[in-house]
Protein backbone atom coordinates (compact mmCIF):
# COMPACT_ATOMS: atom_id res chain seq x y z
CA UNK A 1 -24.61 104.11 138.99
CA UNK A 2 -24.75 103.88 142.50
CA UNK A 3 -23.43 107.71 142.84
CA UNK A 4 -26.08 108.81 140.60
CA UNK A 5 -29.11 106.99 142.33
CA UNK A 6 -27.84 108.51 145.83
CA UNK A 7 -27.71 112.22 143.95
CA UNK A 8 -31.00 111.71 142.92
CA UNK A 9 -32.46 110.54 145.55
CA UNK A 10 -30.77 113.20 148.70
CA UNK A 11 -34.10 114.92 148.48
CA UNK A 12 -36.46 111.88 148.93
CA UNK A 13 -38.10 111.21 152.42
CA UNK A 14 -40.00 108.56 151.77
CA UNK A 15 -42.41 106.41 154.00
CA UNK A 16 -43.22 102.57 153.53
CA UNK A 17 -45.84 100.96 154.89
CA UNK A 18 -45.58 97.56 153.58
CA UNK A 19 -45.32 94.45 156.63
CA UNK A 20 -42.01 93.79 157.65
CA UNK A 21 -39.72 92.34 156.75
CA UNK A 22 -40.43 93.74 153.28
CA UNK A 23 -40.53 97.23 154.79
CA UNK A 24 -37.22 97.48 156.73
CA UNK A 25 -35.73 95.68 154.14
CA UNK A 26 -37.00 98.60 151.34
CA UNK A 27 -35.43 101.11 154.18
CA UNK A 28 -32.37 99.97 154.52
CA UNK A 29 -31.75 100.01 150.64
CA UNK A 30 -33.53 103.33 150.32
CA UNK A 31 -30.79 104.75 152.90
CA UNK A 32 -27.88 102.93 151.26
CA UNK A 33 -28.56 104.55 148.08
CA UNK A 34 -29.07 107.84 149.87
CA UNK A 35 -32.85 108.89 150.82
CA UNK A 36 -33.67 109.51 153.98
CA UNK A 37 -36.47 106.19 154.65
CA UNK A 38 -38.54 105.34 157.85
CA UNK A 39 -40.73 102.18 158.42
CA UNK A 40 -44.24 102.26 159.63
CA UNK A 41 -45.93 98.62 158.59
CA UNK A 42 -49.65 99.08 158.47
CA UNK A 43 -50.21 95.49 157.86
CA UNK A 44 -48.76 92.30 159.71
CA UNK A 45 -48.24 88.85 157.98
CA UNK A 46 -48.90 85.20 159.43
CA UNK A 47 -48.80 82.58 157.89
CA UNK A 48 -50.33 79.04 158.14
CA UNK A 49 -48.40 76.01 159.21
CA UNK A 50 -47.15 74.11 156.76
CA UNK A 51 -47.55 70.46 158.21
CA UNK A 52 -51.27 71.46 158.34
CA UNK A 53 -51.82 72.98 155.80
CA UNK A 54 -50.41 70.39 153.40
CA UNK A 55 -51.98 67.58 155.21
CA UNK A 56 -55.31 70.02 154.15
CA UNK A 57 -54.74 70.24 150.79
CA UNK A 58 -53.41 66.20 150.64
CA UNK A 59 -56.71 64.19 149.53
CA UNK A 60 -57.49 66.99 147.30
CA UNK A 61 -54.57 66.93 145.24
CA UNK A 62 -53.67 63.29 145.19
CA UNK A 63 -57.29 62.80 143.37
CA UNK A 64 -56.25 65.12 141.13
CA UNK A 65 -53.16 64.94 138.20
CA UNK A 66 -49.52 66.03 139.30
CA UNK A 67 -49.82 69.62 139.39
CA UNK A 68 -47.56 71.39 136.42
CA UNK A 69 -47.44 74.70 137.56
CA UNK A 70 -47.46 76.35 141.10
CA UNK A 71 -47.81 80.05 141.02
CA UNK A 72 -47.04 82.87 143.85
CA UNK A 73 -48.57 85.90 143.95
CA UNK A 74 -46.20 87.72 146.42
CA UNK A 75 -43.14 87.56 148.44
CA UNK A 76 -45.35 86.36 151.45
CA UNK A 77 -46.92 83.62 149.22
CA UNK A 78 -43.56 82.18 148.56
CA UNK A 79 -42.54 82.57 152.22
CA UNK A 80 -45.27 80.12 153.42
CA UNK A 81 -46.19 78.60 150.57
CA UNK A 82 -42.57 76.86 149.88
CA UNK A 83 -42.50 75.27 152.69
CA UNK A 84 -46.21 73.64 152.34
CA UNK A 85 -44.93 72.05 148.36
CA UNK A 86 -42.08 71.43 150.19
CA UNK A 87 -44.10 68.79 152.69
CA UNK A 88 -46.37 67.81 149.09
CA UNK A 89 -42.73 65.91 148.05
CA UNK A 90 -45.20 64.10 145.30
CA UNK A 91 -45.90 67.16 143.51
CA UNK A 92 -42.78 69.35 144.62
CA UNK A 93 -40.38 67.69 142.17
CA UNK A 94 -42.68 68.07 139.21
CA UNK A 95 -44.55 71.50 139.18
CA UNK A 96 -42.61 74.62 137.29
CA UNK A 97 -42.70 77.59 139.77
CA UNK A 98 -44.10 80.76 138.41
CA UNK A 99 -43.68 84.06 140.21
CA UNK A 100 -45.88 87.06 139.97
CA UNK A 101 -42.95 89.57 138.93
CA UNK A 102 -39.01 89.87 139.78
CA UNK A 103 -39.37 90.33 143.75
CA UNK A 104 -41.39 87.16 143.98
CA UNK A 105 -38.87 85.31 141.62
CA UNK A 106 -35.87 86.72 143.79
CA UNK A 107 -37.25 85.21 146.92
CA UNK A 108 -37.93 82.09 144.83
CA UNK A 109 -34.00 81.85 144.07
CA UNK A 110 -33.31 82.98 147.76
CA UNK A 111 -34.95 79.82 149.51
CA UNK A 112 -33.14 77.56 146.57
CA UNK A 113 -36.12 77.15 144.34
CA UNK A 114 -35.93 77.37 140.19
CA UNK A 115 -38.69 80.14 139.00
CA UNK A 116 -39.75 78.66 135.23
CA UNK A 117 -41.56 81.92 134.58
CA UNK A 118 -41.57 85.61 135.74
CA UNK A 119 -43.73 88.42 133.79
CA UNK A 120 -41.36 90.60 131.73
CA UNK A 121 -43.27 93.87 132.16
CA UNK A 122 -45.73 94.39 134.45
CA UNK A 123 -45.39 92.34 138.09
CA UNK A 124 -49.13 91.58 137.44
CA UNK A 125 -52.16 88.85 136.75
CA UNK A 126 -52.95 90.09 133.37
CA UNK A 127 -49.02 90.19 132.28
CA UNK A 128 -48.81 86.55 133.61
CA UNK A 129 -52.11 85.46 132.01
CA UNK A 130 -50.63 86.70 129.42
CA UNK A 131 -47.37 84.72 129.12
CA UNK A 132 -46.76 81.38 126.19
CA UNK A 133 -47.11 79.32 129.16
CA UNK A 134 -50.65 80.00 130.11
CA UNK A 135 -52.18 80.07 126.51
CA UNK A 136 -53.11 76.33 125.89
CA UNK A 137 -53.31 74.65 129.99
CA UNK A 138 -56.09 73.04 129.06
CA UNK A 139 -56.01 70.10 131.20
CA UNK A 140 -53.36 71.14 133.33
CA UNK A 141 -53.51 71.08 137.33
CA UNK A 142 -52.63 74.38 138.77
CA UNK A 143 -51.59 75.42 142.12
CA UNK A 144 -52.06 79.08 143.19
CA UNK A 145 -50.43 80.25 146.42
CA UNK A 146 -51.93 83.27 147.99
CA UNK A 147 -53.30 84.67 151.24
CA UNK A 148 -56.85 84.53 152.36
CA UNK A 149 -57.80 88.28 150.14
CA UNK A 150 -59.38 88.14 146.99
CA UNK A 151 -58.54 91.85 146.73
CA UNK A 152 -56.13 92.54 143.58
CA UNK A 153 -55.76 90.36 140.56
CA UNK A 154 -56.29 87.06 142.80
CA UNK A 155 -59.99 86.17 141.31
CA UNK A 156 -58.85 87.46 138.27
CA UNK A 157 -56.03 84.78 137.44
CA UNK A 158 -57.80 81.92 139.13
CA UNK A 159 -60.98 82.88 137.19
CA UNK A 160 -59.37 82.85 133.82
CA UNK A 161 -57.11 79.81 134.16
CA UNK A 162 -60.45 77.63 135.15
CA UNK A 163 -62.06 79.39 132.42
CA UNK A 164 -59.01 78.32 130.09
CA UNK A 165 -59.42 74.75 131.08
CA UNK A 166 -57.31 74.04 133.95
CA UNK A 167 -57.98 72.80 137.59
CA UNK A 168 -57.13 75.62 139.86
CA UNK A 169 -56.17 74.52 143.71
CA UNK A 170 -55.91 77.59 145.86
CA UNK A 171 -54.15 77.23 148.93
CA UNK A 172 -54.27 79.77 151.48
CA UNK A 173 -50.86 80.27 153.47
CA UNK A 174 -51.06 83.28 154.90
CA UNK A 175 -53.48 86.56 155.44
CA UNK A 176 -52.84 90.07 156.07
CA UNK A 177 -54.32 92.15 158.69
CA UNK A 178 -54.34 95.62 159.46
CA UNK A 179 -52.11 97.32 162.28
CA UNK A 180 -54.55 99.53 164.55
CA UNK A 181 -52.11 102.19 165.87
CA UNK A 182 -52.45 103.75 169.00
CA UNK A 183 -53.54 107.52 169.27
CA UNK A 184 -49.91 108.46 170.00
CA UNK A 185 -48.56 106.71 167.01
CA UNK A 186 -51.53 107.98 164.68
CA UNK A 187 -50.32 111.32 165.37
CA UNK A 188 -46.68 110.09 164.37
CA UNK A 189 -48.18 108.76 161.21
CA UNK A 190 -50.01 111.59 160.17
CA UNK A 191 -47.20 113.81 160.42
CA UNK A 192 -44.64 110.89 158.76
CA UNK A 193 -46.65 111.12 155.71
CA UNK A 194 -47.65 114.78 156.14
CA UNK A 195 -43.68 115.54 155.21
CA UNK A 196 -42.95 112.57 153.38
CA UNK A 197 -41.80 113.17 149.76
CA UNK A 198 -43.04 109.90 148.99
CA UNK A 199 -44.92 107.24 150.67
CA UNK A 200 -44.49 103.07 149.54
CA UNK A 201 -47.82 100.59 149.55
CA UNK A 202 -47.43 97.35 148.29
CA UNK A 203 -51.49 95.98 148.60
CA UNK A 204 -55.11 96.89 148.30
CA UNK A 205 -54.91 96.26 151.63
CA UNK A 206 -52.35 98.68 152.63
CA UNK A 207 -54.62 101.16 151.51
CA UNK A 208 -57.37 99.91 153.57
CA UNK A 209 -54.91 99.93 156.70
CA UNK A 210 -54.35 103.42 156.05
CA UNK A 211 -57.99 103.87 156.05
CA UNK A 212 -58.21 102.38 160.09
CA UNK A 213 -56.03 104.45 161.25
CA UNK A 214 -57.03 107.95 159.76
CA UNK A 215 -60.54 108.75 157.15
CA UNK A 216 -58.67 111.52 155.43
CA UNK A 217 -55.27 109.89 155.75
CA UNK A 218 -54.60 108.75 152.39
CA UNK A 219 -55.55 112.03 150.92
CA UNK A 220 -52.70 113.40 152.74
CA UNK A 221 -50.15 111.41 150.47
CA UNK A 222 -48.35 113.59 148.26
CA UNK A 223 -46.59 111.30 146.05
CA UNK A 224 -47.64 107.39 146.24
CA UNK A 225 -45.07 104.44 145.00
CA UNK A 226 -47.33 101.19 144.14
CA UNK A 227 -46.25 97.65 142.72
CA UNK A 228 -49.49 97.26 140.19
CA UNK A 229 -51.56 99.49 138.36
CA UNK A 230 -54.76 97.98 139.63
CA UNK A 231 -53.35 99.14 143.27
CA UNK A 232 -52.82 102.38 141.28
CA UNK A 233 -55.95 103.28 140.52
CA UNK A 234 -57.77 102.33 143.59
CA UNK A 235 -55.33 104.97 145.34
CA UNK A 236 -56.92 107.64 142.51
CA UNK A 237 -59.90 106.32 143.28
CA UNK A 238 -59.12 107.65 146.82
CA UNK A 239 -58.07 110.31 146.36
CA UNK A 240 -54.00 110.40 145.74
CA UNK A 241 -53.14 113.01 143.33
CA UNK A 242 -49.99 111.27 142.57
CA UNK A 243 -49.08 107.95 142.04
CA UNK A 244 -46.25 105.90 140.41
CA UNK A 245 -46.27 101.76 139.50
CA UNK A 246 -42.49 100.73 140.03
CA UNK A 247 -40.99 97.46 140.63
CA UNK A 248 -40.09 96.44 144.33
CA UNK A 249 -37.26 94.48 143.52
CA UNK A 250 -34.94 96.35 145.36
CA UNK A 251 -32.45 97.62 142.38
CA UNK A 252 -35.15 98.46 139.96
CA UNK A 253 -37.45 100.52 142.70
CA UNK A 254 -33.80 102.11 143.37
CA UNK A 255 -33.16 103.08 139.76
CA UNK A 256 -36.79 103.64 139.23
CA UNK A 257 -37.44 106.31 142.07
CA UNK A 258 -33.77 107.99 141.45
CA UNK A 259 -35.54 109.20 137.64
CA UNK A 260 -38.85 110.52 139.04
């Protein structure tokens, strides 16, 4: 299997501009398996400290039941967010973790937590929404983990569990913000993605970043690799011809990209 992903991948130069570590990690599998890969993070990731950030969130959720569920929207969210349940110790040995799609669940299992749920198709809101588990949580206390952006399915999921009956708790934990490159390393970039046979964005926001650092620099993309559909069709919205939703968990975006 391996053998046949390297075969079919020899001719792939692909691009990711994901944060790190998520985009040297992609790299470094991409080469193993044979493409030729480069990193060029357009975004950068911090995230909030968890001391403070739980003793933020305290009052509000001791007023409030034992939360059943805590859900993470993205590797990052479980990053930073772990830690902050971690410090909750009231509610972290009673909420079911619930991870946006297979990436998010494997960094779940990496930092020794137990992921209850994972979307079986699509690493999306509307596939979880759409899970047994979220059809009668009527009642239910609900703790989503995300960064500061609305941008994606974010208001989507928190908007239809309230609307389903639960209490929704949002807690920030980290934000992404865009990477302004220097004139030298624009000109890198440009040509990067000019000859790239593919080119890896894992956010709304991604695409923005592109947008600071070049108008037309999007359009330049010959072949786009995204994680959602919604991400998808803001891309065709501006103006990439071509564009692929794959998994990022690092064996299926292997396989995945190998068949295209």
């Amino acid at each position: 299997m391996a053998d046949n992903a390297a075969s079919g991948l020899a001719a792939c130069r692909v691009v990711v501009i994901r944060p790190e570590p998520q985009a040297s990690k992609m790299v470094q599998a991409l080469m193993a398996a044979g493409a030729q890969a480069q990193a060029i993070p357009l975004l950068k990731i911090s995230g909030r400290s968890a001391i403070t950030t739980a003793n933020q969130y305290r009052a509000q959720l001791s007023a409030l039941d034992v939360p059943t569920k805590v859900v993470y929207v993205s590797a990052a969210a479980v990053k930073y967010g772990v830690p902050i349940i971690r410090e909750l110790t009231l509610f972290s040995a009673h909420a079911q973790n619930i991870a946006i799609g297979a990436a998010t669940a494997n960094h779940l299992t990496k930092l020794g937590e137990t992921c209850f749920i994972e979307p079986t198709q699509d690493e999306d809101s509307e596939s979880l929404l759409a899970d047994p588990a979220f059809k009668n949580i009527a009642g239910q206390t609900i703790v989503l983990m995300s960064g500061e952006s609305e941008a994606g399915g974010r208001k989507l999921l928190a908007d239809t569990l309230m609307k389903r009956g639960a209490t929704v708790v949002k807690i920030v934990c980290y934000k992404r913000e865009a990477i302004k490159l220097s004139d030298t390393d624009k000109l890198a970039l440009h040509a990067s993605i000019a000859n790239a046979t593919h080119v890896v964005a894992g956010s709304i926001e991604t695409l923005d970043a592109l947008a600071v650092n070049g108008d037309q620099l999007i359009q330049r993309i010959q072949y786009l690799l995204v994680p959602h559909a919604r991400i998808a069709a803001m891309a065709k919205a501006r103006g990439v011809a071509r564009v692929s939703v794959l998994s990022f968990d690092d064996n299926k975006f292997i396989a995945a990209l190998a068949e295209i």
